[in-house]
N, C-alpha and C. Protein backbone atom coordinates (compact mmCIF):
# COMPACT_ATOMS: atom_id res chain seq x y z
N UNK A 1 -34.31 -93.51 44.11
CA UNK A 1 -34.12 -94.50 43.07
C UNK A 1 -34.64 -93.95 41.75
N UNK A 2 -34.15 -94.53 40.29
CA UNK A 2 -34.16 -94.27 39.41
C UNK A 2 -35.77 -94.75 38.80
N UNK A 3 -36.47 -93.73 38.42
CA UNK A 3 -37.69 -94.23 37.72
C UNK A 3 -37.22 -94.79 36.09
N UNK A 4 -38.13 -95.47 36.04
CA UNK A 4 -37.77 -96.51 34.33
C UNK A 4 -37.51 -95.63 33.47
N UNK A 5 -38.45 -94.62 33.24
CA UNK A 5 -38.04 -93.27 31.92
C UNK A 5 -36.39 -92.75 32.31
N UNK A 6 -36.04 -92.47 33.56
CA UNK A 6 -34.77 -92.14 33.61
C UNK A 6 -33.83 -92.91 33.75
N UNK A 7 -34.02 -94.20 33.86
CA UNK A 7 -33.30 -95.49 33.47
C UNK A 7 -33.16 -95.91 31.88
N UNK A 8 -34.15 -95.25 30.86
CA UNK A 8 -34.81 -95.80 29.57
C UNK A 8 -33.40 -94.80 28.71
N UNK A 9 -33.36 -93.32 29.35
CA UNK A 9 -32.71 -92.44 28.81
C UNK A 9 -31.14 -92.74 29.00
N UNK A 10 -30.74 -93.30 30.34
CA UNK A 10 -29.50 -93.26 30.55
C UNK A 10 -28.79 -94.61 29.89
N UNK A 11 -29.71 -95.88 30.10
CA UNK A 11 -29.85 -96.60 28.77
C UNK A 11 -29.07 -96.26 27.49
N UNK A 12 -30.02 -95.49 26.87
CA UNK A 12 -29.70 -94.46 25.58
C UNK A 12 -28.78 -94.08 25.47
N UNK A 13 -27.88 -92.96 26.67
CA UNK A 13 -27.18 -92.52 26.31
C UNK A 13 -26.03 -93.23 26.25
N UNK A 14 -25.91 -94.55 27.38
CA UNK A 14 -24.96 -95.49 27.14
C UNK A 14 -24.69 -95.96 25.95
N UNK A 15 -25.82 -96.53 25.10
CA UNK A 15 -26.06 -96.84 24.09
C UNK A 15 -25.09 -96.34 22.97
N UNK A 16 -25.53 -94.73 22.93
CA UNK A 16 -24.90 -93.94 22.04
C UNK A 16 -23.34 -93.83 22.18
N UNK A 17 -22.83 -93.85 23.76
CA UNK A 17 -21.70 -93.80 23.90
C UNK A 17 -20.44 -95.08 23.13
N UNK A 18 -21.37 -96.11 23.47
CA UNK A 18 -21.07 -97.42 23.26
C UNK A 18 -20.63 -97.51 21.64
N UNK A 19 -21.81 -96.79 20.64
CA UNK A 19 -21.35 -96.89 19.33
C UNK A 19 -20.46 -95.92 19.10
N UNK A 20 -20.51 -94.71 19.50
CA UNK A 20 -19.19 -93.79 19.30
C UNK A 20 -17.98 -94.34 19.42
N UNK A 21 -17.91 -94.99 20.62
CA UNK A 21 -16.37 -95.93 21.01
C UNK A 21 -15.77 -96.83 20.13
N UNK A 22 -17.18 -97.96 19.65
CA UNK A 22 -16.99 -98.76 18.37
C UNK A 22 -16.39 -98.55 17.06
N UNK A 23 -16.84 -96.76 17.37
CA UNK A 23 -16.44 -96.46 15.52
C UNK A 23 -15.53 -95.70 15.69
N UNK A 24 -15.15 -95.53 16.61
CA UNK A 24 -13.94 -94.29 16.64
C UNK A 24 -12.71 -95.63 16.68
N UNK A 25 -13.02 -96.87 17.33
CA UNK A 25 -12.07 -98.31 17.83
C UNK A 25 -11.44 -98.49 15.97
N UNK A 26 -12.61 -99.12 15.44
CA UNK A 26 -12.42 -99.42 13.89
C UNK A 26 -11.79 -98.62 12.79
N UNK A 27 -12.07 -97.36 13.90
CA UNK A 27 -11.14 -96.05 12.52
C UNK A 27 -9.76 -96.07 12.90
N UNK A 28 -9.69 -96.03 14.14
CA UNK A 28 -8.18 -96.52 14.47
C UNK A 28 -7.31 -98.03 13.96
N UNK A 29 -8.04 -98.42 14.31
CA UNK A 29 -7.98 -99.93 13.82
C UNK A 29 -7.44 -99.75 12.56
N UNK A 30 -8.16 -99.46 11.39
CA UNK A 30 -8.19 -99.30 10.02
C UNK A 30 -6.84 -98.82 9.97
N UNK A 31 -6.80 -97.71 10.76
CA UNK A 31 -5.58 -96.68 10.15
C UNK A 31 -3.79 -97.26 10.43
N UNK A 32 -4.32 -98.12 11.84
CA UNK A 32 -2.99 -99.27 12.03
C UNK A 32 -2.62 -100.07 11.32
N UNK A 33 -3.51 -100.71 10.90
CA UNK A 33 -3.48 -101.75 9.44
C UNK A 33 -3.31 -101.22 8.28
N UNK A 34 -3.22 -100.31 7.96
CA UNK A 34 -2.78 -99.42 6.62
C UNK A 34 -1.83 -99.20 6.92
N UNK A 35 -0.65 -98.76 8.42
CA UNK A 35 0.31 -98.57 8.54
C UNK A 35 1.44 -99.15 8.91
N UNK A 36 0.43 -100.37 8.42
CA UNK A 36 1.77 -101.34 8.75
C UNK A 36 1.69 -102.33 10.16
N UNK A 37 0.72 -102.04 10.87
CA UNK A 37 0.43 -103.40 12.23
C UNK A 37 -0.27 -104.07 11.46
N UNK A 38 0.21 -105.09 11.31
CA UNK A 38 -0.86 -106.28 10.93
C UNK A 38 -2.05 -106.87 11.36
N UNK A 39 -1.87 -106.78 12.68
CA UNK A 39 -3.36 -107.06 13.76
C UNK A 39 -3.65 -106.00 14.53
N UNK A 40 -3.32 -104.63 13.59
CA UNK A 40 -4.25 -103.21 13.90
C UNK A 40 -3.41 -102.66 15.82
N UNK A 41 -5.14 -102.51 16.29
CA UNK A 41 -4.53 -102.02 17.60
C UNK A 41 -4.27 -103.13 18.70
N UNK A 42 -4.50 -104.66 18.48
CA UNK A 42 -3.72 -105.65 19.22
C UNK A 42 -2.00 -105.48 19.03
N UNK A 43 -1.40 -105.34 17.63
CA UNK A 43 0.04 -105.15 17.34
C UNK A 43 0.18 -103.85 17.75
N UNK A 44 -0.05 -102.85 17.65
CA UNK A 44 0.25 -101.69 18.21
C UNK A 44 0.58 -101.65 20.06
N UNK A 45 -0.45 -102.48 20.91
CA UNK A 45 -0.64 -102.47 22.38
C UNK A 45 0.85 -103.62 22.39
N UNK A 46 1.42 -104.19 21.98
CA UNK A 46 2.36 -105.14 22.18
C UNK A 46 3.29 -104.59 21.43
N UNK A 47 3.27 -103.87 20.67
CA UNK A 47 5.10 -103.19 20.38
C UNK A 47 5.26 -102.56 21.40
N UNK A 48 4.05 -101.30 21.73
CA UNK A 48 4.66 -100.79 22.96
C UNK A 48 5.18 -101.02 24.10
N UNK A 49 4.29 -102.14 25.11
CA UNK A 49 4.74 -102.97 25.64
C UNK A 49 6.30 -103.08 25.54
N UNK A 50 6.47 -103.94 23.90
CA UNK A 50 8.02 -104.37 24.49
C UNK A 50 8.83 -103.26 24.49
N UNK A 51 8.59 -101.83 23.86
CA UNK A 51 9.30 -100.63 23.63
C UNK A 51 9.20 -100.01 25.32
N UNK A 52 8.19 -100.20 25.95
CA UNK A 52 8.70 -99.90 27.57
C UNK A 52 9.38 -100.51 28.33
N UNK A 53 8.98 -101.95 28.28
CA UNK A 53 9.87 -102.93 28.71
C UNK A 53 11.81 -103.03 28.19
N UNK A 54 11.90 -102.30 27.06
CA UNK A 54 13.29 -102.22 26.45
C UNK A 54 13.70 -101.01 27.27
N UNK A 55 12.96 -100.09 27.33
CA UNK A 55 13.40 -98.51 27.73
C UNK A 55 13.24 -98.64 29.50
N UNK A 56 12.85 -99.31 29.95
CA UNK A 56 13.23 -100.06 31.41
C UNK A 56 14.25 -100.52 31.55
N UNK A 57 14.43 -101.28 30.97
CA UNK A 57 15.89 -102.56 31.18
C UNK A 57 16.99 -101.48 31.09
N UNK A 58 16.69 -100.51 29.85
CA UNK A 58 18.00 -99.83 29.73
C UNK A 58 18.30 -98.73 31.07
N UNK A 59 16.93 -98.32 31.24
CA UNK A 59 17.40 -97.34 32.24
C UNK A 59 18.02 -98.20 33.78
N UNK A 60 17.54 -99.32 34.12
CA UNK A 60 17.91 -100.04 35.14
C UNK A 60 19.40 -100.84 34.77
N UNK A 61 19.69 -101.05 33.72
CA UNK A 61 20.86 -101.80 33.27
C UNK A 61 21.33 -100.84 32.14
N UNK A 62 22.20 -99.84 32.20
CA UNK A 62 22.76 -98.80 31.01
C UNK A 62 23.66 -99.52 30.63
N UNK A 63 24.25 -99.64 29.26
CA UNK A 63 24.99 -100.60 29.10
C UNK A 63 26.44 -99.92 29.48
N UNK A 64 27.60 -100.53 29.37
CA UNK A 64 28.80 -100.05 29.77
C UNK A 64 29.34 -98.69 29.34
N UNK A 65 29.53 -99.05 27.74
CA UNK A 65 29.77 -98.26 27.05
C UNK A 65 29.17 -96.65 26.83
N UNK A 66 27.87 -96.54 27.25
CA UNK A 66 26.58 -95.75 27.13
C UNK A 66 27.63 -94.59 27.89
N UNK A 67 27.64 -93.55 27.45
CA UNK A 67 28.47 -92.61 28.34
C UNK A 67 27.46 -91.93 29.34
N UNK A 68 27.96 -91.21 30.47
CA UNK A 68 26.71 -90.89 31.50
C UNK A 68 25.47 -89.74 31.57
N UNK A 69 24.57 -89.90 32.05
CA UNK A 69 23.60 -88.62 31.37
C UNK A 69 24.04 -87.68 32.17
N UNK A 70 23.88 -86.32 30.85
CA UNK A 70 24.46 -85.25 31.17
C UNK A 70 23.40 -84.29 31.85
N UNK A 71 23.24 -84.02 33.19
CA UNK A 71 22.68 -82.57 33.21
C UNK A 71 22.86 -81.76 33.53
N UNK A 72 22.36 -80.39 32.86
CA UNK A 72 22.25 -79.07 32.38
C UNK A 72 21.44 -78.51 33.86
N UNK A 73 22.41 -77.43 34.31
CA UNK A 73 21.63 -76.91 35.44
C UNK A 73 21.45 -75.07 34.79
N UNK A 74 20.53 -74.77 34.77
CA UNK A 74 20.18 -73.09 34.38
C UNK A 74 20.37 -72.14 35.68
């Protein structure tokens, strides 16, 4: 089992990890909202979303017209 000093440190280092994550979250954040997501990295996690969910449907439902994929054998 863990003595308190090596509980006190790992503590710490959580600690430190914890604010790194925070500020690295907000710089991203920042940089979404300058580019145009309005609610940062919440709008960013939900375009994608529907951009997989679109690129699903299509691959499971190609539309008619869509001519067929071509592949290239070397």
């Amino acid at each position: 089992m863990e003595n308190k000093e090596e509980l006190q440190k790992k503590n710490a280092w959580l600690e430190s990890r914890l604010d790194q994550v925070e500020t690295e979250m907000t710089r991203l954040n920042t940089l979404l909202l300058n580019c145009g997501f309005p609610e940062g990295i919440k709008t960013l996690r939900v375009t994608i979303e529907e951009l997989l969910s679109e690129a699903e449907d299509l691959y499971k439902n190609p539309p008619e017209d869509r001519p067929p994929t071509q592949i290239f054998e070397f």
